[in-house]
PDB file of N, CA and C in Angstrom:
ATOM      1  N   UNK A   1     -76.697  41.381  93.911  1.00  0.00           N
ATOM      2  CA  UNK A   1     -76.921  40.690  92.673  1.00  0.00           C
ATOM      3  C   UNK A   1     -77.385  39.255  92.928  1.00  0.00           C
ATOM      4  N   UNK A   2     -77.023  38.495  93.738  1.00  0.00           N
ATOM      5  CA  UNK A   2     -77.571  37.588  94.048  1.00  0.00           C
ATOM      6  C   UNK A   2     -78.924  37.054  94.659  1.00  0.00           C
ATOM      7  N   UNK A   3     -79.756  38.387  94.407  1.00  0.00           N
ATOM      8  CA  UNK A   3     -80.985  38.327  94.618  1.00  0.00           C
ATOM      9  C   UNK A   3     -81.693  38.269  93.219  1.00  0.00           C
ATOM     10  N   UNK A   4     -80.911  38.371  92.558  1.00  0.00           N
ATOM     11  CA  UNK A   4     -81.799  38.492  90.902  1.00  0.00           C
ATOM     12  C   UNK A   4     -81.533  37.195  89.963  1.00  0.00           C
ATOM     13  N   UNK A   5     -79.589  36.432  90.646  1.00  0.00           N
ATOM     14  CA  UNK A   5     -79.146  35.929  89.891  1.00  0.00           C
ATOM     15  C   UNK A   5     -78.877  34.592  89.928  1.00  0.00           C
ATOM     16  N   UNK A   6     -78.774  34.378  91.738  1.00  0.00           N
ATOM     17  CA  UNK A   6     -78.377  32.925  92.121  1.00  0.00           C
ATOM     18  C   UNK A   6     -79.727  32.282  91.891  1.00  0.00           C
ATOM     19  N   UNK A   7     -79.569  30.531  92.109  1.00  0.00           N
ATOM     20  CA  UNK A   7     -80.714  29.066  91.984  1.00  0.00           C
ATOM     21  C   UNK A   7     -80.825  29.567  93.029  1.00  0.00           C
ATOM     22  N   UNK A   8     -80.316  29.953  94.227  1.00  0.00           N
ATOM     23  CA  UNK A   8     -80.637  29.700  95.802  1.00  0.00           C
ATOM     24  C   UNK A   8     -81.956  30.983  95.984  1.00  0.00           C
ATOM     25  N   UNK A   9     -81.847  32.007  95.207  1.00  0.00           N
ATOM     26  CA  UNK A   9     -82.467  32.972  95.409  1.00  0.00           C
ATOM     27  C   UNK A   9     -84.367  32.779  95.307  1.00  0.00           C
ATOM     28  N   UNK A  10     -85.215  33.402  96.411  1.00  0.00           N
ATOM     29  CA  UNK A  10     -86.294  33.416  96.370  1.00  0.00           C
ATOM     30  C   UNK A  10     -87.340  33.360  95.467  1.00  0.00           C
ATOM     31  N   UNK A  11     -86.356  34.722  94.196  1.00  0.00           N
ATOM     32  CA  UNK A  11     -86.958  34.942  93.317  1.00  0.00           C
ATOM     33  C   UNK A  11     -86.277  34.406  92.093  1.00  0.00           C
ATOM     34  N   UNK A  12     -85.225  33.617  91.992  1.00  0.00           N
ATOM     35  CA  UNK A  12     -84.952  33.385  91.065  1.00  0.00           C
ATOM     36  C   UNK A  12     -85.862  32.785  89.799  1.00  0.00           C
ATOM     37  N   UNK A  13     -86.897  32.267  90.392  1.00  0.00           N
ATOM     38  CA  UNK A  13     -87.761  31.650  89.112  1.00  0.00           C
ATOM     39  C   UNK A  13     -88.641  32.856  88.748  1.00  0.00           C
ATOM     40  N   UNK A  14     -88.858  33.840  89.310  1.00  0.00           N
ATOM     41  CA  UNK A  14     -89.822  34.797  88.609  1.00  0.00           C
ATOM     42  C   UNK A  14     -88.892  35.273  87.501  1.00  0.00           C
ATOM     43  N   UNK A  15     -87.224  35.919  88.045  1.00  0.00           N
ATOM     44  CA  UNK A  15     -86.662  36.677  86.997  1.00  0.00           C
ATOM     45  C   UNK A  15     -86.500  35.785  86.140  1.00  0.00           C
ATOM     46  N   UNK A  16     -85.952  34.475  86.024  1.00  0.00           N
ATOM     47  CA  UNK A  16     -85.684  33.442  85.210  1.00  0.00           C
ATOM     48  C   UNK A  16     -86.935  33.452  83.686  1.00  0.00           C
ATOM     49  N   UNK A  17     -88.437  33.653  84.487  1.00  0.00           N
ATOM     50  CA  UNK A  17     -89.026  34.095  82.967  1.00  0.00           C
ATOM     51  C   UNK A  17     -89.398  35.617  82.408  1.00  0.00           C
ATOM     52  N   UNK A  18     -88.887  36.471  83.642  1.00  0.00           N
ATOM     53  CA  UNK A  18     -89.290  37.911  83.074  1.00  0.00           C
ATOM     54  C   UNK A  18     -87.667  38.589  82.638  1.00  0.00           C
ATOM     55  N   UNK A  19     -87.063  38.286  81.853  1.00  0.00           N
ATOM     56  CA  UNK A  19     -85.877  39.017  81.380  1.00  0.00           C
ATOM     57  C   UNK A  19     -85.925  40.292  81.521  1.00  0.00           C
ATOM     58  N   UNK A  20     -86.663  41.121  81.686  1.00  0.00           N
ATOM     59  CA  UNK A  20     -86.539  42.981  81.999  1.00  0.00           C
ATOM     60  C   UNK A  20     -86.112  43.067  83.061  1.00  0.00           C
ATOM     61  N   UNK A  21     -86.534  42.552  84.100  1.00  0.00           N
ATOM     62  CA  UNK A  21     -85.885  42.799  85.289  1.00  0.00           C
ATOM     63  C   UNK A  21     -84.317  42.928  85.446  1.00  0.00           C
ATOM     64  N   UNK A  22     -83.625  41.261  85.114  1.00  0.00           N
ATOM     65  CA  UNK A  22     -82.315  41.134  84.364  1.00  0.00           C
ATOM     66  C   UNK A  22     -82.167  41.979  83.569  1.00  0.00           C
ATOM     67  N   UNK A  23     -82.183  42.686  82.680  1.00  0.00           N
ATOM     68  CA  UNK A  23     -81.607  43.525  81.839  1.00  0.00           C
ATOM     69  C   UNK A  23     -81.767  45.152  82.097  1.00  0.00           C
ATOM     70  N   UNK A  24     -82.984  45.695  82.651  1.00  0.00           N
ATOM     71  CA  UNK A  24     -82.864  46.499  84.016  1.00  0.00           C
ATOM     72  C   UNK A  24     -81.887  46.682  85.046  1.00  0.00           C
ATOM     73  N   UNK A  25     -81.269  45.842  85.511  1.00  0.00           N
ATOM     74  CA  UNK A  25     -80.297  45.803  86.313  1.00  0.00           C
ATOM     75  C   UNK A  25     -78.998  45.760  85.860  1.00  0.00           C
ATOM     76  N   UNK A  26     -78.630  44.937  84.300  1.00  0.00           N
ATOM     77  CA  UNK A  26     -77.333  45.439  83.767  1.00  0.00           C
ATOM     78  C   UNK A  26     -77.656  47.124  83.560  1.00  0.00           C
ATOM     79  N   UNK A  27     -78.727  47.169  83.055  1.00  0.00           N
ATOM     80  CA  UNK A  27     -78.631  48.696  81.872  1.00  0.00           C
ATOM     81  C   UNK A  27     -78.125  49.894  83.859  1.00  0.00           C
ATOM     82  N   UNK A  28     -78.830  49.498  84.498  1.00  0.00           N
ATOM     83  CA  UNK A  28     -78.326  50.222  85.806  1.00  0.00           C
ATOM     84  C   UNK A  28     -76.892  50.363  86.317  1.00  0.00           C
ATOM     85  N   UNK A  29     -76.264  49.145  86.298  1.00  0.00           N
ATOM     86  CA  UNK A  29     -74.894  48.468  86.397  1.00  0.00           C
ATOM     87  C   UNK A  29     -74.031  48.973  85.455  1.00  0.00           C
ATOM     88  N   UNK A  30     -73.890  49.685  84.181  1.00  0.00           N
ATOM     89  CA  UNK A  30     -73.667  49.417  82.995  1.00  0.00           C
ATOM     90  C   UNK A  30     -72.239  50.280  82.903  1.00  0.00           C
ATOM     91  N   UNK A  31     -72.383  51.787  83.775  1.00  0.00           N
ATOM     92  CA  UNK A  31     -71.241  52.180  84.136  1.00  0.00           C
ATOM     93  C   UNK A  31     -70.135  51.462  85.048  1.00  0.00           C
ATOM     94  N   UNK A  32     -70.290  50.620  85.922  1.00  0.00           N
ATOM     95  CA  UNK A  32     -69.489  50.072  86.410  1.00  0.00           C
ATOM     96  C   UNK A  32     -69.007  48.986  85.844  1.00  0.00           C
ATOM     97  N   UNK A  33     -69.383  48.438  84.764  1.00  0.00           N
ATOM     98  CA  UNK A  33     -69.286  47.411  83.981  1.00  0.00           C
ATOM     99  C   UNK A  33     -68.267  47.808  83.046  1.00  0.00           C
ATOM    100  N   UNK A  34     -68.320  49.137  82.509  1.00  0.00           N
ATOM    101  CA  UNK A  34     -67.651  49.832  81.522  1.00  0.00           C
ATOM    102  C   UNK A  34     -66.072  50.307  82.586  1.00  0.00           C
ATOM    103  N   UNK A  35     -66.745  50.567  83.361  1.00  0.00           N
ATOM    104  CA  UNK A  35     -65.227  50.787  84.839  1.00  0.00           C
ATOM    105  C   UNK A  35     -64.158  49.464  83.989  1.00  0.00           C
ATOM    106  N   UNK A  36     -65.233  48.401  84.614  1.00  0.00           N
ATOM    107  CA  UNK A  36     -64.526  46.789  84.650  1.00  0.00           C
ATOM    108  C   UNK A  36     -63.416  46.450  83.453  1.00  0.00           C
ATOM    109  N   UNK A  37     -64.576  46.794  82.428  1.00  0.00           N
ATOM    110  CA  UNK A  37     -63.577  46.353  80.584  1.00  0.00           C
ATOM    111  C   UNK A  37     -62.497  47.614  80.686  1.00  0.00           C
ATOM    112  N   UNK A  38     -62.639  48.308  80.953  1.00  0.00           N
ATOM    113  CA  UNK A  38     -61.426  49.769  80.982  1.00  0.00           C
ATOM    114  C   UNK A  38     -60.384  49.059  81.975  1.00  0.00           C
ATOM    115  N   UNK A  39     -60.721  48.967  83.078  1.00  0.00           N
ATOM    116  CA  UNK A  39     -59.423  48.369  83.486  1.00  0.00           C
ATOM    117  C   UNK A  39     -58.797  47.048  83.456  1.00  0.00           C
ATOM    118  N   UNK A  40     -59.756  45.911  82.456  1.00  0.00           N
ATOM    119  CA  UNK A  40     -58.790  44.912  82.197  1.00  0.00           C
ATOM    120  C   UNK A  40     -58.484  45.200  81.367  1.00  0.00           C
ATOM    121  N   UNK A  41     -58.869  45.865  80.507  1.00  0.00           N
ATOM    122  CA  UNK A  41     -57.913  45.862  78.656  1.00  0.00           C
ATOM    123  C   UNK A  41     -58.469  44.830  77.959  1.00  0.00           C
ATOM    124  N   UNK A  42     -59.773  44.049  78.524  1.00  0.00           N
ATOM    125  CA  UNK A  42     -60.321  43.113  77.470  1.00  0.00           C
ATOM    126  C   UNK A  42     -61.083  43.398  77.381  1.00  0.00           C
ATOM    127  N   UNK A  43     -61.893  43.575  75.976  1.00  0.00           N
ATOM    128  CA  UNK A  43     -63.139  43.847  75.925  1.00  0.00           C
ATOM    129  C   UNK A  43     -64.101  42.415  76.086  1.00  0.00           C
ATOM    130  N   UNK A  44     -63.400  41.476  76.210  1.00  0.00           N
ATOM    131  CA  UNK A  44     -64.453  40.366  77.001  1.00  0.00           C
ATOM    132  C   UNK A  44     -64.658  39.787  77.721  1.00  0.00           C
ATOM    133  N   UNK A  45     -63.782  40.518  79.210  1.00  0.00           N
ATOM    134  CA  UNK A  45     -63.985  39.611  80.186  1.00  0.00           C
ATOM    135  C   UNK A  45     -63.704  40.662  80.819  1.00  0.00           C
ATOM    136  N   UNK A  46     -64.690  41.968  81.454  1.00  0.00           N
ATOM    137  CA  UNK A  46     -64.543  42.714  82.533  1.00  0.00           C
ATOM    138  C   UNK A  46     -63.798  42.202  83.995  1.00  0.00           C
ATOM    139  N   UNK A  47     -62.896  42.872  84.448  1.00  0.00           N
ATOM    140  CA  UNK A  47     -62.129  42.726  85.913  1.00  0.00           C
ATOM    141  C   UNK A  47     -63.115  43.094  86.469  1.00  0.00           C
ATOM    142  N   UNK A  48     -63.267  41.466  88.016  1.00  0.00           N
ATOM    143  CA  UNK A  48     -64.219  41.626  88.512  1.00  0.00           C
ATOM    144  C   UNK A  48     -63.963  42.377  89.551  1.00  0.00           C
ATOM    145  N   UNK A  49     -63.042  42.907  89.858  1.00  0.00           N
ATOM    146  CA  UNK A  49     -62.617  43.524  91.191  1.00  0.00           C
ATOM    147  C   UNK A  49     -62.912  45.064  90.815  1.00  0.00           C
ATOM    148  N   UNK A  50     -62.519  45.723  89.794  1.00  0.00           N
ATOM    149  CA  UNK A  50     -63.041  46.514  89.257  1.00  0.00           C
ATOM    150  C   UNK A  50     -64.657  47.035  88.920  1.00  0.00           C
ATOM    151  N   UNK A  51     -65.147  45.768  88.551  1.00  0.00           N
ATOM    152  CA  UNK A  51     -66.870  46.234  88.401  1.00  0.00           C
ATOM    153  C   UNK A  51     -67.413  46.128  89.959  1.00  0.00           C
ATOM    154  N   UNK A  52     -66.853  45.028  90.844  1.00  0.00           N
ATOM    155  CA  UNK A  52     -67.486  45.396  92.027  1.00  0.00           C
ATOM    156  C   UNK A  52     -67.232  46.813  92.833  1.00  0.00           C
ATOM    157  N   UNK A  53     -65.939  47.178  92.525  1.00  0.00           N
ATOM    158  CA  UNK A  53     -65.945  48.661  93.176  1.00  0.00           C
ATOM    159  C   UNK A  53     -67.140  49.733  92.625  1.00  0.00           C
ATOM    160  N   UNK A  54     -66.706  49.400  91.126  1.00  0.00           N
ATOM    161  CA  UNK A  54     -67.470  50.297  90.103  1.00  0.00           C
ATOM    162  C   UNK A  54     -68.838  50.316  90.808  1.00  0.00           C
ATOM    163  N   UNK A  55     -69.828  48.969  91.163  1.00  0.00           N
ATOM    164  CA  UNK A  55     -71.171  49.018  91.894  1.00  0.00           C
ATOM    165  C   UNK A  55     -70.935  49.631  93.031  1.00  0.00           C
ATOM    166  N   UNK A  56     -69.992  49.599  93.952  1.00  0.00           N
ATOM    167  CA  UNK A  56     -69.772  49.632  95.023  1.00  0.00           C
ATOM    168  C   UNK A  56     -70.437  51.077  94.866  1.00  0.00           C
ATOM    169  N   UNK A  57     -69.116  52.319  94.296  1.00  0.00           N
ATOM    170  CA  UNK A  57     -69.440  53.184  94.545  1.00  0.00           C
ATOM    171  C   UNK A  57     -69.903  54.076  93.830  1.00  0.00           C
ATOM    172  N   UNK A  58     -70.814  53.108  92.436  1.00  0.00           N
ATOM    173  CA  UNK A  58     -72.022  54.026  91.908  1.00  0.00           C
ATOM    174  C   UNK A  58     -73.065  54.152  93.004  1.00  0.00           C
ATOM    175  N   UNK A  59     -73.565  52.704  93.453  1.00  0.00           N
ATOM    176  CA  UNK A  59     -74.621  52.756  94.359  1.00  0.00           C
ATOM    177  C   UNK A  59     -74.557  53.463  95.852  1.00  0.00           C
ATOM    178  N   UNK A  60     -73.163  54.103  96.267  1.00  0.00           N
ATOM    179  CA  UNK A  60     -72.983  54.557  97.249  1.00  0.00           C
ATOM    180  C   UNK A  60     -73.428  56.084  97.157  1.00  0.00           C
ATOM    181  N   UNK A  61     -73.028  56.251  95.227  1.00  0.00           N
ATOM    182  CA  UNK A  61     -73.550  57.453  95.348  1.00  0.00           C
ATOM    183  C   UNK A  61     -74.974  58.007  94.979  1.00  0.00           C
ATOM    184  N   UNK A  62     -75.348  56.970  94.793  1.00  0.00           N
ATOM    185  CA  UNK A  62     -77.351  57.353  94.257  1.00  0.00           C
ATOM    186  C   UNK A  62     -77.535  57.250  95.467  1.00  0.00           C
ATOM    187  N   UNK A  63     -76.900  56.119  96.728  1.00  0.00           N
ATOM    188  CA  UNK A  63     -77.895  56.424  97.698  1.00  0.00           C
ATOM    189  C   UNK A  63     -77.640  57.246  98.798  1.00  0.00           C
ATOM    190  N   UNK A  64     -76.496  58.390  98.654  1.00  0.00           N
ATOM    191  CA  UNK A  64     -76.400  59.441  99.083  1.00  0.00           C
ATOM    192  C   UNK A  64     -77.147  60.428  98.685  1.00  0.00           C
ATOM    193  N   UNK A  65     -77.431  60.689  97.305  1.00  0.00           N
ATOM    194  CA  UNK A  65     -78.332  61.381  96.830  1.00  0.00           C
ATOM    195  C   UNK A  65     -79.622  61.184  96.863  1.00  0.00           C
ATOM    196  N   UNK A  66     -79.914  59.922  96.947  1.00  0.00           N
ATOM    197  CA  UNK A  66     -81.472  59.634  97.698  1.00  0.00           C
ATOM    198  C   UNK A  66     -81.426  60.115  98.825  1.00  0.00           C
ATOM    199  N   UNK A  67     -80.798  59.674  99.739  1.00  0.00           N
ATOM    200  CA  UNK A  67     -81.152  60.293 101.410  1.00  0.00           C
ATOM    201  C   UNK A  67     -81.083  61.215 101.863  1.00  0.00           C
ATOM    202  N   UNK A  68     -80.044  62.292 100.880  1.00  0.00           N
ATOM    203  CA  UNK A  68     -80.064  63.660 101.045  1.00  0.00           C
ATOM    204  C   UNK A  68     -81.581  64.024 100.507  1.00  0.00           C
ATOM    205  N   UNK A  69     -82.009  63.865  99.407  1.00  0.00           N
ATOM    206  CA  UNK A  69     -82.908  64.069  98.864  1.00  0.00           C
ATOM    207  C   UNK A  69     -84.460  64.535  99.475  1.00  0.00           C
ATOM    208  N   UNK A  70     -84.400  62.991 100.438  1.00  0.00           N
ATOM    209  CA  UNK A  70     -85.345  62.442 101.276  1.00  0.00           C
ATOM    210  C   UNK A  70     -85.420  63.486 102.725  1.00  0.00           C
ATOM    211  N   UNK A  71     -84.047  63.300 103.070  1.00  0.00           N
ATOM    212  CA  UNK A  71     -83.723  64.003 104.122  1.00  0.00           C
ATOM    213  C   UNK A  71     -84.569  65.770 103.769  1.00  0.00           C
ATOM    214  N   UNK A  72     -84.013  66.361 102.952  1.00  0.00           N
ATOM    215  CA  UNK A  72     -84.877  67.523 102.587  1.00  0.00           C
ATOM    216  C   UNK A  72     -86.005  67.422 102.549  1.00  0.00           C
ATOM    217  N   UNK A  73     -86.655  66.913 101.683  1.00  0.00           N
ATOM    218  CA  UNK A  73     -88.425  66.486 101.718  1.00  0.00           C
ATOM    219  C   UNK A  73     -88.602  66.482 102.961  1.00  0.00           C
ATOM    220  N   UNK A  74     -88.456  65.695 103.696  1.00  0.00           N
ATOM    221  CA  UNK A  74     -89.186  65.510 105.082  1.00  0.00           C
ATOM    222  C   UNK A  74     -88.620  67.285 106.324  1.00  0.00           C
ATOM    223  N   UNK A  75     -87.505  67.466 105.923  1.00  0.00           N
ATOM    224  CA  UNK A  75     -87.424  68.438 107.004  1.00  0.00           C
ATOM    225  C   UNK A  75     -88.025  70.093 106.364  1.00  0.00           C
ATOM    226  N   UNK A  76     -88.395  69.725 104.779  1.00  0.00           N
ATOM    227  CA  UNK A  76     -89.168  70.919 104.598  1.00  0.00           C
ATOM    228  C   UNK A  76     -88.503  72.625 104.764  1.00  0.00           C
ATOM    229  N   UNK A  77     -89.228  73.789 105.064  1.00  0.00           N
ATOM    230  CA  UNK A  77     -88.338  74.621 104.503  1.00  0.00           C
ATOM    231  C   UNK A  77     -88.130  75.145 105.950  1.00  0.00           C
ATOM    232  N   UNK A  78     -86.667  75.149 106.254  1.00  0.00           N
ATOM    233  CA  UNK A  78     -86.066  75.556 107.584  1.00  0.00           C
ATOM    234  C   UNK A  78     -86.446  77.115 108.072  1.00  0.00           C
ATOM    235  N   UNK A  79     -86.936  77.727 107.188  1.00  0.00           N
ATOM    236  CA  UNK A  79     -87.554  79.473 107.249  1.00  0.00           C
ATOM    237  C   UNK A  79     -88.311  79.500 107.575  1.00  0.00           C
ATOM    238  N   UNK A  80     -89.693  78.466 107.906  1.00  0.00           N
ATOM    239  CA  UNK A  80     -90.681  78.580 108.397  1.00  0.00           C
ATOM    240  C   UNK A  80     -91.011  78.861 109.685  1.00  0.00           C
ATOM    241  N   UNK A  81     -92.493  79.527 109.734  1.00  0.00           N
ATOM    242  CA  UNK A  81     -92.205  79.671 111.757  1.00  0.00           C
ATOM    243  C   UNK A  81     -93.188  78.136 111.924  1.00  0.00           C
ATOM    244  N   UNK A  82     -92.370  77.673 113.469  1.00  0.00           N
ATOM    245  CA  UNK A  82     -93.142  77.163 113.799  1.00  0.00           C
ATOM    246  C   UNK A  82     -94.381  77.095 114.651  1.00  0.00           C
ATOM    247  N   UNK A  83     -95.183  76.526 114.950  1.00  0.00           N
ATOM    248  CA  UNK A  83     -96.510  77.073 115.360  1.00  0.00           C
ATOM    249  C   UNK A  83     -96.832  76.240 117.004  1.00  0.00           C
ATOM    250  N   UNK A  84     -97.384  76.928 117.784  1.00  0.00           N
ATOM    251  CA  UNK A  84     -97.348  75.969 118.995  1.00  0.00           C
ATOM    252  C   UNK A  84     -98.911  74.874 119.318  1.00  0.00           C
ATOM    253  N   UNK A  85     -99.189  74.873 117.939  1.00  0.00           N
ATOM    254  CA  UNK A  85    -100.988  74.328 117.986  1.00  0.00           C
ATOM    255  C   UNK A  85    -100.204  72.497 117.792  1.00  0.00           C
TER     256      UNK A  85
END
């Protein structure tokens, strides 16, 4: 997040005038966010220890499912013969 959000960040002045990006990234976030308010009991001040897990291990699991994903694509269909050309 601190690539989208901190002054220190590279890009901070691009996102600073394109708001989609920022709001792209909550609407992505949005389940772990909902983690956060569920386990403080406030609906206005999400537990941050909570939404960071919540990212933690949404994004652990898209990018298991990407690499499995990937992983298939590239190794293609294991039934095939292979050829010695």
């Amino acid at each position: 997040m601190w690539l989208f959000s901190s002054e220190s960040s590279p890009i901070y002045q691009f996102t600073l005038y394109n708001p989609d990006i920022g709001n792209a990234i909550t609407l992505l976030n949005m389940p772990a966010i909902l983690l956060g308010f569920l386990v403080s009991g406030n609906v206005h001040a999400p537990s941050p220890v909570a939404t960071a897990l919540g990212v933690l291990a949404q994004w652990f699991v898209i990018g298991c499912l990407a690499s499995w994903a990937w992983f298939k694509l590239r190794r293609g269909n294991p039934n095939r013969e292979v050829s010695d050309a």
